[in-house]
Protein backbone atom coordinates (compact mmCIF):
# COMPACT_ATOMS: atom_id res chain seq x y z
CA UNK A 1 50.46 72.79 -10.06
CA UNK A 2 49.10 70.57 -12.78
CA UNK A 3 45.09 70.47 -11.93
CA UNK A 4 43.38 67.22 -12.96
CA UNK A 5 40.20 68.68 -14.87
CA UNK A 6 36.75 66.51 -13.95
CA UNK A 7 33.52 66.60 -16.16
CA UNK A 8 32.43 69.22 -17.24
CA UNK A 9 35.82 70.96 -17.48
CA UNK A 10 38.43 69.46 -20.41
CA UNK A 11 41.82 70.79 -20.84
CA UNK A 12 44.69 69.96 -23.43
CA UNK A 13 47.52 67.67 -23.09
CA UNK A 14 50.12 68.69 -21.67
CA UNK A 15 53.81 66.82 -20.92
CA UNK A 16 52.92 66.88 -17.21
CA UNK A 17 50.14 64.81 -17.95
CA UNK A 18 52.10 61.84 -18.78
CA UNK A 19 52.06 60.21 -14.96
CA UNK A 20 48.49 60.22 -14.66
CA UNK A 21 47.93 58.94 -18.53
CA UNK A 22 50.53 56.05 -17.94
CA UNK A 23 49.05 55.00 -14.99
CA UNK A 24 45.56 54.65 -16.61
CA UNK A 25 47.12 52.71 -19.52
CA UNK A 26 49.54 50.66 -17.16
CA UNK A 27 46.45 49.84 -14.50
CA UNK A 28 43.99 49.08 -17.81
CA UNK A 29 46.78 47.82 -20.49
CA UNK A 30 45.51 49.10 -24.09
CA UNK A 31 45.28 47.20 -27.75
CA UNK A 32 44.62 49.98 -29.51
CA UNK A 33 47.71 51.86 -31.37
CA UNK A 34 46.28 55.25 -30.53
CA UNK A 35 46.71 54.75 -26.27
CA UNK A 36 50.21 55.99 -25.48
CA UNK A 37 50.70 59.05 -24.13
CA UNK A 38 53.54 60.07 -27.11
CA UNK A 39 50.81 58.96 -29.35
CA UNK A 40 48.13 61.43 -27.73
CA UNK A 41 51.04 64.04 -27.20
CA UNK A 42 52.52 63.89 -30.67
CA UNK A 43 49.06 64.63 -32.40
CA UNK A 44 47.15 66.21 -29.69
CA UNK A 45 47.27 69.78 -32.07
CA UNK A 46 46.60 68.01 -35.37
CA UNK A 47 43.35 66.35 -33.51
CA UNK A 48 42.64 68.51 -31.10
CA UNK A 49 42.32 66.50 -27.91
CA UNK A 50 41.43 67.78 -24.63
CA UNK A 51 40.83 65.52 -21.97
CA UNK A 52 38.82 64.94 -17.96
CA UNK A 53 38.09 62.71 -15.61
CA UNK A 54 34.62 61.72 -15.51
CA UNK A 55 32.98 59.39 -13.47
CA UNK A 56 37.18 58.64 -12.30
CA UNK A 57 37.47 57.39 -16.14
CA UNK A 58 39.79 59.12 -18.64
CA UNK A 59 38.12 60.49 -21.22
CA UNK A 60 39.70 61.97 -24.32
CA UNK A 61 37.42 64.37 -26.78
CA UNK A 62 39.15 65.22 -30.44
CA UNK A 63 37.66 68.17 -31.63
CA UNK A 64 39.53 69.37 -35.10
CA UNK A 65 37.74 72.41 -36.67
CA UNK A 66 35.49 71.93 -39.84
CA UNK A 67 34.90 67.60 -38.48
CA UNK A 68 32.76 66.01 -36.34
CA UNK A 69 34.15 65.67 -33.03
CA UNK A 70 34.39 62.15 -31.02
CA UNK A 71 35.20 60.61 -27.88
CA UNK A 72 38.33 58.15 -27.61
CA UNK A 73 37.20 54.91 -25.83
CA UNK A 74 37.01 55.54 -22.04
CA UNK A 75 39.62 53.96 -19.74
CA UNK A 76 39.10 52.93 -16.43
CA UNK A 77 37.29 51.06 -13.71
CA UNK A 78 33.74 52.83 -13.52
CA UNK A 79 31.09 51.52 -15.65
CA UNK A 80 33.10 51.88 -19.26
CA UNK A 81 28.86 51.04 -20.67
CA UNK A 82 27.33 54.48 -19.01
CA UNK A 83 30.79 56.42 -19.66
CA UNK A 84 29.86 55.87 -23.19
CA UNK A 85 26.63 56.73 -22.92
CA UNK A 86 27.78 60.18 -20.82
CA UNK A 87 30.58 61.03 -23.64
CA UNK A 88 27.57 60.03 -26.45
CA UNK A 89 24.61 61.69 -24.80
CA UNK A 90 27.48 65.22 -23.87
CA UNK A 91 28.03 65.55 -27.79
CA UNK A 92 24.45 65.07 -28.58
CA UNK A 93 23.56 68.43 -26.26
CA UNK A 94 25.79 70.03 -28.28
CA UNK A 95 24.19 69.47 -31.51
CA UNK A 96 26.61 66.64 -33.19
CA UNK A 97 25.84 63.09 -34.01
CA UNK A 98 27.97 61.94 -30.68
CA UNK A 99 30.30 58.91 -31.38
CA UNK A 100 33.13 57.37 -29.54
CA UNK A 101 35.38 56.32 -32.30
CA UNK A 102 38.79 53.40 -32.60
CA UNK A 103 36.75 50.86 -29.76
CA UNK A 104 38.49 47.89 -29.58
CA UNK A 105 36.49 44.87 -30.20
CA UNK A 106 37.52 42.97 -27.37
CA UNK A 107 35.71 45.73 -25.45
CA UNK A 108 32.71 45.32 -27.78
CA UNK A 109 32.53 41.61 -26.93
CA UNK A 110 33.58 42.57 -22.45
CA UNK A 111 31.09 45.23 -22.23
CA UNK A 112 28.77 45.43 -25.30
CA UNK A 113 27.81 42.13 -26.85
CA UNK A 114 24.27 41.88 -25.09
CA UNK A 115 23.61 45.50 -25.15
CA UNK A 116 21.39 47.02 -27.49
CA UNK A 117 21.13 50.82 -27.24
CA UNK A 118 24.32 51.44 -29.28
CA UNK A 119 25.25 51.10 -32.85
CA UNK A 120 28.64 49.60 -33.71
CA UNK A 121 29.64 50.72 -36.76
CA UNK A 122 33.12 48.64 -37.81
CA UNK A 123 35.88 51.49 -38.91
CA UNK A 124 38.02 49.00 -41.41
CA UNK A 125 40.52 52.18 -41.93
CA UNK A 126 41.50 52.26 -38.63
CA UNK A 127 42.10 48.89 -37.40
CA UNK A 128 46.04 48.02 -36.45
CA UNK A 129 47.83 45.88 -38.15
CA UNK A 130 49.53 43.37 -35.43
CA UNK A 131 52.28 41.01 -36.76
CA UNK A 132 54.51 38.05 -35.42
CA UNK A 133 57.78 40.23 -34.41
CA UNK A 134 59.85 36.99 -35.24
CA UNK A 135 58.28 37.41 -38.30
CA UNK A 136 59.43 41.10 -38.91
CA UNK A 137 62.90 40.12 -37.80
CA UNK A 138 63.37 36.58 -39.63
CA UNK A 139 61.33 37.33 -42.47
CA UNK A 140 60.90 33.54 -43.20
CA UNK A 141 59.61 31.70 -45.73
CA UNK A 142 58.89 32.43 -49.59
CA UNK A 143 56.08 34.61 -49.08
CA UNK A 144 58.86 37.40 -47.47
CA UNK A 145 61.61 36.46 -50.39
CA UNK A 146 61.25 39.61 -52.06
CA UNK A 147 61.21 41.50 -48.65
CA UNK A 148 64.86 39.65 -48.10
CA UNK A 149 66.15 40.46 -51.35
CA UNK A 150 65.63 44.09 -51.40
CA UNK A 151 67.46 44.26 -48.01
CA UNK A 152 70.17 42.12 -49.54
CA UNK A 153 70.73 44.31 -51.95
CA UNK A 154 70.43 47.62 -50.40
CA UNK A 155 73.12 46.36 -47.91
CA UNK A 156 75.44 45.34 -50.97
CA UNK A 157 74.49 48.69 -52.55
CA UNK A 158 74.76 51.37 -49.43
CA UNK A 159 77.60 51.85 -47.11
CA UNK A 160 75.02 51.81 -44.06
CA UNK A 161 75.13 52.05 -40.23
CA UNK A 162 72.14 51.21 -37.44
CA UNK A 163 72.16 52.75 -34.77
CA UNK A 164 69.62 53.95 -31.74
CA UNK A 165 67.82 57.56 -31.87
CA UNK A 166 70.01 59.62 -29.61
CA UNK A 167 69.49 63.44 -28.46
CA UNK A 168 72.35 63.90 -30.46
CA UNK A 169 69.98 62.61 -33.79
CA UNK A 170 67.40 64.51 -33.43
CA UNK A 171 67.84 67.70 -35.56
CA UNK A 172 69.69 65.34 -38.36
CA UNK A 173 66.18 63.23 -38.43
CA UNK A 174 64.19 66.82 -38.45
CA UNK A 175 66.08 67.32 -41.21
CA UNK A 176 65.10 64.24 -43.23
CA UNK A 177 61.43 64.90 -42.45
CA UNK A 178 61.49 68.12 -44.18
CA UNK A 179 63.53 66.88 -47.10
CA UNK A 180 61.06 64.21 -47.42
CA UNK A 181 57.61 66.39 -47.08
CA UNK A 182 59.18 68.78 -49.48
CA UNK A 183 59.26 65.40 -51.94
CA UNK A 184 56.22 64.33 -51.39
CA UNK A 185 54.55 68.46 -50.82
CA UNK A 186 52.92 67.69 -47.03
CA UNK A 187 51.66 71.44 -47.40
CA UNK A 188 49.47 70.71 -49.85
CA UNK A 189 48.12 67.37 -48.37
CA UNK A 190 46.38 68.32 -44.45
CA UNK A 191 47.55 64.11 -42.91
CA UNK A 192 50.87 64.41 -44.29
CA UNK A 193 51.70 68.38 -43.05
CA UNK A 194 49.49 67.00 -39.89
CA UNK A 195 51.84 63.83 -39.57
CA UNK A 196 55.10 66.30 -40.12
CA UNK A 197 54.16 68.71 -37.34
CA UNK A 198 53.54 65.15 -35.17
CA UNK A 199 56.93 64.08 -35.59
CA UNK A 200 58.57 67.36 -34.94
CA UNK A 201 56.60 66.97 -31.20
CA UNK A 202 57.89 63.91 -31.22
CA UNK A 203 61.39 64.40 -31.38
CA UNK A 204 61.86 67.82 -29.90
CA UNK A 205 60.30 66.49 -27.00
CA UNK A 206 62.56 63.13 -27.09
CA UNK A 207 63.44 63.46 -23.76
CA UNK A 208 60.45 63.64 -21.65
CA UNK A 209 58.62 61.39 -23.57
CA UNK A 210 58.92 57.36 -23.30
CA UNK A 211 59.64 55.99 -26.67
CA UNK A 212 62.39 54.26 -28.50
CA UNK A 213 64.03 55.09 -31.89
CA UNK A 214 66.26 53.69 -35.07
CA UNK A 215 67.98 55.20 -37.17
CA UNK A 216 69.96 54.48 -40.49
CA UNK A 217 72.72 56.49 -41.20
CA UNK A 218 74.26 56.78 -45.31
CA UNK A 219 77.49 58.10 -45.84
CA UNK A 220 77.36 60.01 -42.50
CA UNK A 221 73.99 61.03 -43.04
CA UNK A 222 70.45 59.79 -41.39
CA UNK A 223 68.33 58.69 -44.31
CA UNK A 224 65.70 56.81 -42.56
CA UNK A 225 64.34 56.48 -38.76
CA UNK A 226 61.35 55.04 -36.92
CA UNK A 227 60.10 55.50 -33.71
CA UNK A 228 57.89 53.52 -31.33
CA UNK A 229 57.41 52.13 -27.78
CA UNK A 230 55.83 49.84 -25.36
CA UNK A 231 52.08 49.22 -26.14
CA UNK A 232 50.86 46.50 -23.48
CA UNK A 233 52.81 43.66 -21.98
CA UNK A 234 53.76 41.39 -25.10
CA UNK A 235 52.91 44.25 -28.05
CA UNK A 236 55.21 46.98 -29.11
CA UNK A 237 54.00 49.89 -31.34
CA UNK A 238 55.46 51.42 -34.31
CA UNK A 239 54.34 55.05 -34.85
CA UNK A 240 56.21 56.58 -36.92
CA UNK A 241 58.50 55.21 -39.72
CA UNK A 242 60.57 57.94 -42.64
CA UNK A 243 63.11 57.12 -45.21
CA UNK A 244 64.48 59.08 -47.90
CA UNK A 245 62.52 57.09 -50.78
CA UNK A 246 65.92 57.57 -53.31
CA UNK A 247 67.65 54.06 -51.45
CA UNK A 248 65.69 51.49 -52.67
CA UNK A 249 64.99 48.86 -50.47
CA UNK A 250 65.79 51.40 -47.24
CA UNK A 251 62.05 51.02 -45.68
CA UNK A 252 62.59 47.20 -45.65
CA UNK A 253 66.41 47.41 -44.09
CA UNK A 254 64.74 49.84 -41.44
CA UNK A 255 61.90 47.78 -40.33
CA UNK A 256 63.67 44.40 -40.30
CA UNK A 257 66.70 46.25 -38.26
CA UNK A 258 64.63 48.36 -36.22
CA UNK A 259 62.38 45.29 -34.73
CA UNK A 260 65.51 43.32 -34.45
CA UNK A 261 67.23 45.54 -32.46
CA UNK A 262 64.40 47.51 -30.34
CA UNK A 263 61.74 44.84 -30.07
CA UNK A 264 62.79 41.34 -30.41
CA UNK A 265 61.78 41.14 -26.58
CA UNK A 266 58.13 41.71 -27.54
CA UNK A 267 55.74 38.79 -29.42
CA UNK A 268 53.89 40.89 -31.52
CA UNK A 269 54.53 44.64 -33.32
CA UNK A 270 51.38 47.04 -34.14
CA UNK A 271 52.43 49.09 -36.88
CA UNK A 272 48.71 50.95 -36.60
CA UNK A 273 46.27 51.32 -39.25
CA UNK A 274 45.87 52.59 -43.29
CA UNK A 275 43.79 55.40 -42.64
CA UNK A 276 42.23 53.67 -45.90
CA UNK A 277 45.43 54.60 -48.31
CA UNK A 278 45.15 51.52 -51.09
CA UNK A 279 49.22 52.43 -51.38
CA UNK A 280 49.89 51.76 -47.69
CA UNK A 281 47.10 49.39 -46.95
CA UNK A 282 49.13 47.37 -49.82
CA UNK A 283 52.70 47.84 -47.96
CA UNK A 284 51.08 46.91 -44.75
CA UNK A 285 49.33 43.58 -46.23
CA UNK A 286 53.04 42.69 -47.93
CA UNK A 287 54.42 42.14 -44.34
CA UNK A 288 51.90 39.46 -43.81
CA UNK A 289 49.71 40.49 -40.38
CA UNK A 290 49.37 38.15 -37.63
CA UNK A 291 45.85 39.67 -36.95
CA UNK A 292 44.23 43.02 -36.93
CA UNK A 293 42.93 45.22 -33.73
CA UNK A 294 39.56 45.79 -35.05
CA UNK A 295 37.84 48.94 -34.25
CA UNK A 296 34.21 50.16 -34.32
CA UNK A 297 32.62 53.61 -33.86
CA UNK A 298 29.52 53.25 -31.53
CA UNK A 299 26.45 55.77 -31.40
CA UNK A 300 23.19 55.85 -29.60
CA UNK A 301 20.31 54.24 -31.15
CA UNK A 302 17.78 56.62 -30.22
């Protein structure tokens, strides 16, 4: 029997949870990249998340060991303001700064502007990066020439093949991930060996969970693959995108093919933040971004 924990009881995530979180996210339809439940499910160990109703809101606390923990943005119908305040003022008692961390700021501006007894402190390293998905597919123009000729040439290079993530796909993809953390030493880097247990919950949980994958296959072998899903009505989300680095030009084949053929249905693609990397904030600014999900952390003033 899966018990739906209310304040001041929290439990972790758990597959079972996924009605209940949909229905929040389908009933309040979310912006930020973080709100799906694969998201939440995929790095619910690395962050630590436990979740409870409070007040009939979802509330999501991470809590990793040796950081300060936060509070996810509420969702729900029931004063999202005091909810804040509740999630703030619960952290405080416990002797930690209290913050609710990645707030949209289209709920700053519904349920904030006026109000003066929080800080909003903008969190540039976390904002998503939204783009045109015509864009992503077409590339158009000069200012995606080079993106064009790099996928030109990697499909005159590479005997290639696209095809969707199956079951079947899963342990070849696996297998990819570890060649490429043992290239780039995740276990010596805590994001990138957190980011390489995410994608192994991610894929050996493929079937219970609601997302959407691509995959390139080389010579009979999967050398790249992305994943991603549904975000809100007209917004897709990319969460996760690998390719073995020796094929040049195989990151630009997968992301042009991969929103071609999974999301073309969709006006825009969030392909989430640059945790403040200068190398990926750089590859992220080369697609050109339609506009940005900005985020702010809010405390308590007093």
């Amino acid at each position: 029997m899966n018990l739906v924990p209310e304040y001041p009881h929290f439990r972790e995530i758990r597959l079972d949870d996924a009605a209940l979180f949909n229905a929040y996210f389908q009933k309040h339809p979310p912006l930020i990249s973080e709100y799906t439940f694969t998201n939440l499910f995929m790095w619910r160990n690395y962050y630590r998340f436990i979740w409870m109703l409070w007040d009939g809101n979802l509330c999501i606390l991470a809590h990793r060991p040796a950081h300060e923990p936060f509070y996810l943005p509420p969702v729900g119908d029931n004063s999202i303001r005091q909810c804040m305040i509740n999630c703030i003022t619960h952290l405080r008692s416990k002797g930690f700064t209290g913050e609710v961390q990645r707030v949209p700021e289209e709920t700053i501006n519904q349920h904030f502007k006026e109000v003066h007894e929080f800080d909003m402190l903008p969190d540039r390293n976390n904002a998503d990066y939204v783009y045109l998905s015509e864009d992503l597919i077409r590339l158009p123009g000069n200012r995606y020439h080079r993106k064009k000729n790099q996928i030109n040439q990697f499909k005159k290079k590479y005997p290639f093949q696209y095809q969707p993530l199956t079951l079947e796909l899963v342990e070849q993809c696996l297998a990819l991930e570890t060649h490429w953390c043992d290239l780039k030493h995740c276990d010596q880097v805590p994001s990138l060996s957190g980011e390489e247990h995410a994608i192994h919950e991610a894929l050996t949980n493929m079937q219970a969970l609601n997302f959407t994958g691509g995959t390139i296959c080389i010579d009979g072998k999967i050398e790249a693959f992305s994943l991603g899903e549904r975000l809100n009505e007209n917004t897709a989300v990319i969460h996760i995108e690998k390719a073995n680095p020796a094929f040049e030009g195989l990151y630009q084949a997968l992301s042009q093919m991969f929103s071609e053929q999974a999301w073309s249905g969709f006006t825009y693609i969030n392909r989430e933040q640059d945790l403040g990397e200068a190398g990926l904030q750089q590859a992220k600014l080369s697609y050109h971004p339609h506009h940005f999900v900005n985020k702010f952390t809010l405390r308590l003033t007093s």
